[in-house]
Protein backbone atom coordinates (compact mmCIF):
# COMPACT_ATOMS: atom_id res chain seq x y z
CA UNK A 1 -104.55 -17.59 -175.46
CA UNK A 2 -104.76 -13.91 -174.00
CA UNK A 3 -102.20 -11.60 -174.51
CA UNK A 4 -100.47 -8.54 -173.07
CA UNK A 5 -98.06 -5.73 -174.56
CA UNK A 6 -95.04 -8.14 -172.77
CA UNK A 7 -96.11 -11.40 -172.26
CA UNK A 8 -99.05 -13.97 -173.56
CA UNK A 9 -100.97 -16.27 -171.06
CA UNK A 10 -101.05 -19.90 -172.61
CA UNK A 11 -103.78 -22.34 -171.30
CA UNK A 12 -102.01 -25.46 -169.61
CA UNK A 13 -104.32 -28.20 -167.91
CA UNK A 14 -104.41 -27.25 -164.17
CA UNK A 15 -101.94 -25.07 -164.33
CA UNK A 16 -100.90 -21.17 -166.48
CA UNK A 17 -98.49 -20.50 -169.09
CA UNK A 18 -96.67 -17.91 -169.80
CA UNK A 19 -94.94 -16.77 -173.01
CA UNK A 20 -92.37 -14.27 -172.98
CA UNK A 21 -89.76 -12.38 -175.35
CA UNK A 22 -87.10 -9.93 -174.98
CA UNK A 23 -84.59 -8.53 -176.98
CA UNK A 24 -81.97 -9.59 -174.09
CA UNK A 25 -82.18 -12.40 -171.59
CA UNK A 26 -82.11 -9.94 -168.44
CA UNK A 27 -85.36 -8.74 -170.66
CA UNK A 28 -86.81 -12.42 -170.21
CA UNK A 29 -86.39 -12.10 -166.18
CA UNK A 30 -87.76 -8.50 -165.73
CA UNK A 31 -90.83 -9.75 -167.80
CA UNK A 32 -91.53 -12.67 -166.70
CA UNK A 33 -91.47 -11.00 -162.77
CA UNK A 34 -93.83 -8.47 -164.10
CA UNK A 35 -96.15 -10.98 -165.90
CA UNK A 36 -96.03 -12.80 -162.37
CA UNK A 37 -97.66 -9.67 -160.45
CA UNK A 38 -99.78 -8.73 -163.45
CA UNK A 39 -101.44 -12.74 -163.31
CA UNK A 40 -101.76 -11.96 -159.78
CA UNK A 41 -103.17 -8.37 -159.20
CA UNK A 42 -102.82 -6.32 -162.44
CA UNK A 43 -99.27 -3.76 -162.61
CA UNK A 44 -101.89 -1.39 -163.02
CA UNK A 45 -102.64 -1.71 -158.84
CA UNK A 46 -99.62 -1.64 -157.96
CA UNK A 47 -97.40 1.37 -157.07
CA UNK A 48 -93.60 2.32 -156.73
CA UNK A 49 -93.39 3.30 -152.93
CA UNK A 50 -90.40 1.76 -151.76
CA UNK A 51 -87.82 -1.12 -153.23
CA UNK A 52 -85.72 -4.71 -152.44
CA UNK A 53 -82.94 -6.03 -153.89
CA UNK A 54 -83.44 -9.30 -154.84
CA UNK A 55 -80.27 -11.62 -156.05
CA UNK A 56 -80.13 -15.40 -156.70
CA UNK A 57 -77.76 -17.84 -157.51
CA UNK A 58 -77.94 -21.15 -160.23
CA UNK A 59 -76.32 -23.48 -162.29
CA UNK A 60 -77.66 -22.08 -165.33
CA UNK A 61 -79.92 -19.48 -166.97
CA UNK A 62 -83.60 -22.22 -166.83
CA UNK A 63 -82.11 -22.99 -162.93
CA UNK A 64 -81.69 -18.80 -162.74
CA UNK A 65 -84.81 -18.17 -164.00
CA UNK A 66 -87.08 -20.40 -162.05
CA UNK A 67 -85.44 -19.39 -158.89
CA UNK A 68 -85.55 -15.38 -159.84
CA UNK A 69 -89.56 -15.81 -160.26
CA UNK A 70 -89.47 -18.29 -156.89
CA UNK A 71 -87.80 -15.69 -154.61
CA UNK A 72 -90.11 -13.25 -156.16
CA UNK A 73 -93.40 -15.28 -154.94
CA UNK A 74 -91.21 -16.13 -151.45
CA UNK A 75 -90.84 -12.65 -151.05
CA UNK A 76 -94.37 -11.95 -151.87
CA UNK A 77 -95.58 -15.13 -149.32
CA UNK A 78 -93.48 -14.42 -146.75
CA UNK A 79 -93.10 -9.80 -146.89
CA UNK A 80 -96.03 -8.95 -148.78
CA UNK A 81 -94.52 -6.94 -150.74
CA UNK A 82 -95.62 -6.73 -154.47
CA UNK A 83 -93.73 -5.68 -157.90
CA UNK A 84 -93.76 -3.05 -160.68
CA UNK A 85 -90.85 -2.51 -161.81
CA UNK A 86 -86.73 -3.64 -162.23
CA UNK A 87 -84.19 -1.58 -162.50
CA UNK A 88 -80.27 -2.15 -161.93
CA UNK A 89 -80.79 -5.20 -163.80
CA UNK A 90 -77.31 -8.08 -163.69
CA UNK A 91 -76.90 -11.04 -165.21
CA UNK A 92 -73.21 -12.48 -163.90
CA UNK A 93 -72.91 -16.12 -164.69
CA UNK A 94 -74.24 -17.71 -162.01
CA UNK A 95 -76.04 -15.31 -160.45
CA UNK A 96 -78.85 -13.06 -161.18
CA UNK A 97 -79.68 -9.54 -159.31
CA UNK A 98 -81.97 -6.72 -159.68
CA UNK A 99 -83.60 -3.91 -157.31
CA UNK A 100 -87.16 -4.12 -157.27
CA UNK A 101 -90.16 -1.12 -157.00
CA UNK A 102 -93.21 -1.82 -155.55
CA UNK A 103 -95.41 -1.52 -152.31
CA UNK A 104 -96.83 -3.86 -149.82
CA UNK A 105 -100.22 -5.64 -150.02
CA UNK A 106 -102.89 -4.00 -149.20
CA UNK A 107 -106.02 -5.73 -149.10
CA UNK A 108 -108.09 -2.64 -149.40
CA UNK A 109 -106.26 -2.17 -152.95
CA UNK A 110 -104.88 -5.53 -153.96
CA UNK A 111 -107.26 -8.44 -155.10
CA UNK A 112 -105.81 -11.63 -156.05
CA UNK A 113 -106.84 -12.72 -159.62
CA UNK A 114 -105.27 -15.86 -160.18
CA UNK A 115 -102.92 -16.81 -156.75
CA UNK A 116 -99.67 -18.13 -158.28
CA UNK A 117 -97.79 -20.60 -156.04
CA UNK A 118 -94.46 -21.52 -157.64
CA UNK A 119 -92.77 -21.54 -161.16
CA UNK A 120 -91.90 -24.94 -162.18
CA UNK A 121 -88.92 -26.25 -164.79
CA UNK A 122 -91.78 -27.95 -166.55
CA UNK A 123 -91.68 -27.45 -170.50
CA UNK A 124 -88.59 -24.54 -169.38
CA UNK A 125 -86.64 -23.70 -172.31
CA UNK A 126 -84.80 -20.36 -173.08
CA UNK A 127 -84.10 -20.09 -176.61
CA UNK A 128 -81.80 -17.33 -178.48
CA UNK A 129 -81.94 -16.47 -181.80
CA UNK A 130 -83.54 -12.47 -182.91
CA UNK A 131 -84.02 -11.96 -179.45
CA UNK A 132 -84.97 -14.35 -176.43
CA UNK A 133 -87.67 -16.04 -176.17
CA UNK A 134 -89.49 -18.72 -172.95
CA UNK A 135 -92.40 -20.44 -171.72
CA UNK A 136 -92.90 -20.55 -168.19
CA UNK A 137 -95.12 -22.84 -166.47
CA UNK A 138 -96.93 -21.79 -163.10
CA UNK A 139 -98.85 -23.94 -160.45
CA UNK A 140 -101.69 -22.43 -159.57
């Protein structure tokens, strides 16, 4: 297991792991997104040149979660445009929403480490207790 100031990468067959804890569950979202882009590129890359807000509805926080980090990747697939940072950060109920920093892909400056192609509800549990704590499994 490798590990990071925000997040720890746990081995899973085919697949990547992710551990994550936050002293708030809007803490769980911003650093899972950022563990996302860090798997992928490195934050270190990546710069704060221009923003997106990004909002998404679910059932409940595992359903919220898994589509936050989805819409993330879509927006990623589909835009190119990469993450660094969250701000304006809102948890309400059923829906999730928070303004994004980054910059577009550039291939000059971006090389994918490890291409991450969806976050899955396998093994998806958000517990509470000092803090908030996940695992979130990837397919790679």
């Amino acid at each position: 297991m490798s590990s990071k100031d925000f997040y720890n990468i746990v081995e899973h067959t085919a697949d990547i792991g992710i551990e994550v804890a936050a002293p708030d569950v809007e803490g769980i979202f911003v650093r899972g997104a950022l563990a996302v882009f860090d798997i992928m590129f490195g934050l270190e890359s990546i710069t704060k040149r221009k923003h997106r807000q990004i909002e998404v509805e679910g059932d409940d926080l595992s359903e919220l979660l898994v589509a936050w980090l989805n819409e993330l990747l879509y927006v990623y697939a589909v835009d190119k445009m990469l993450f660094c940072e969250f701000a304006d950060v809102r948890l309400d109920g059923h829906r999730f929403r928070a303004t994004g920093f980054g910059e577009d892909f550039d291939p000059d400056r971006h090389r994918v480490q490890t291409e991450i192609k969806a976050a899955t509800y396998h093994g998806l549990a958000l517990k509470s207790g000092n803090g908030w704590k996940t695992t979130i499994i990837f397919d790679v």
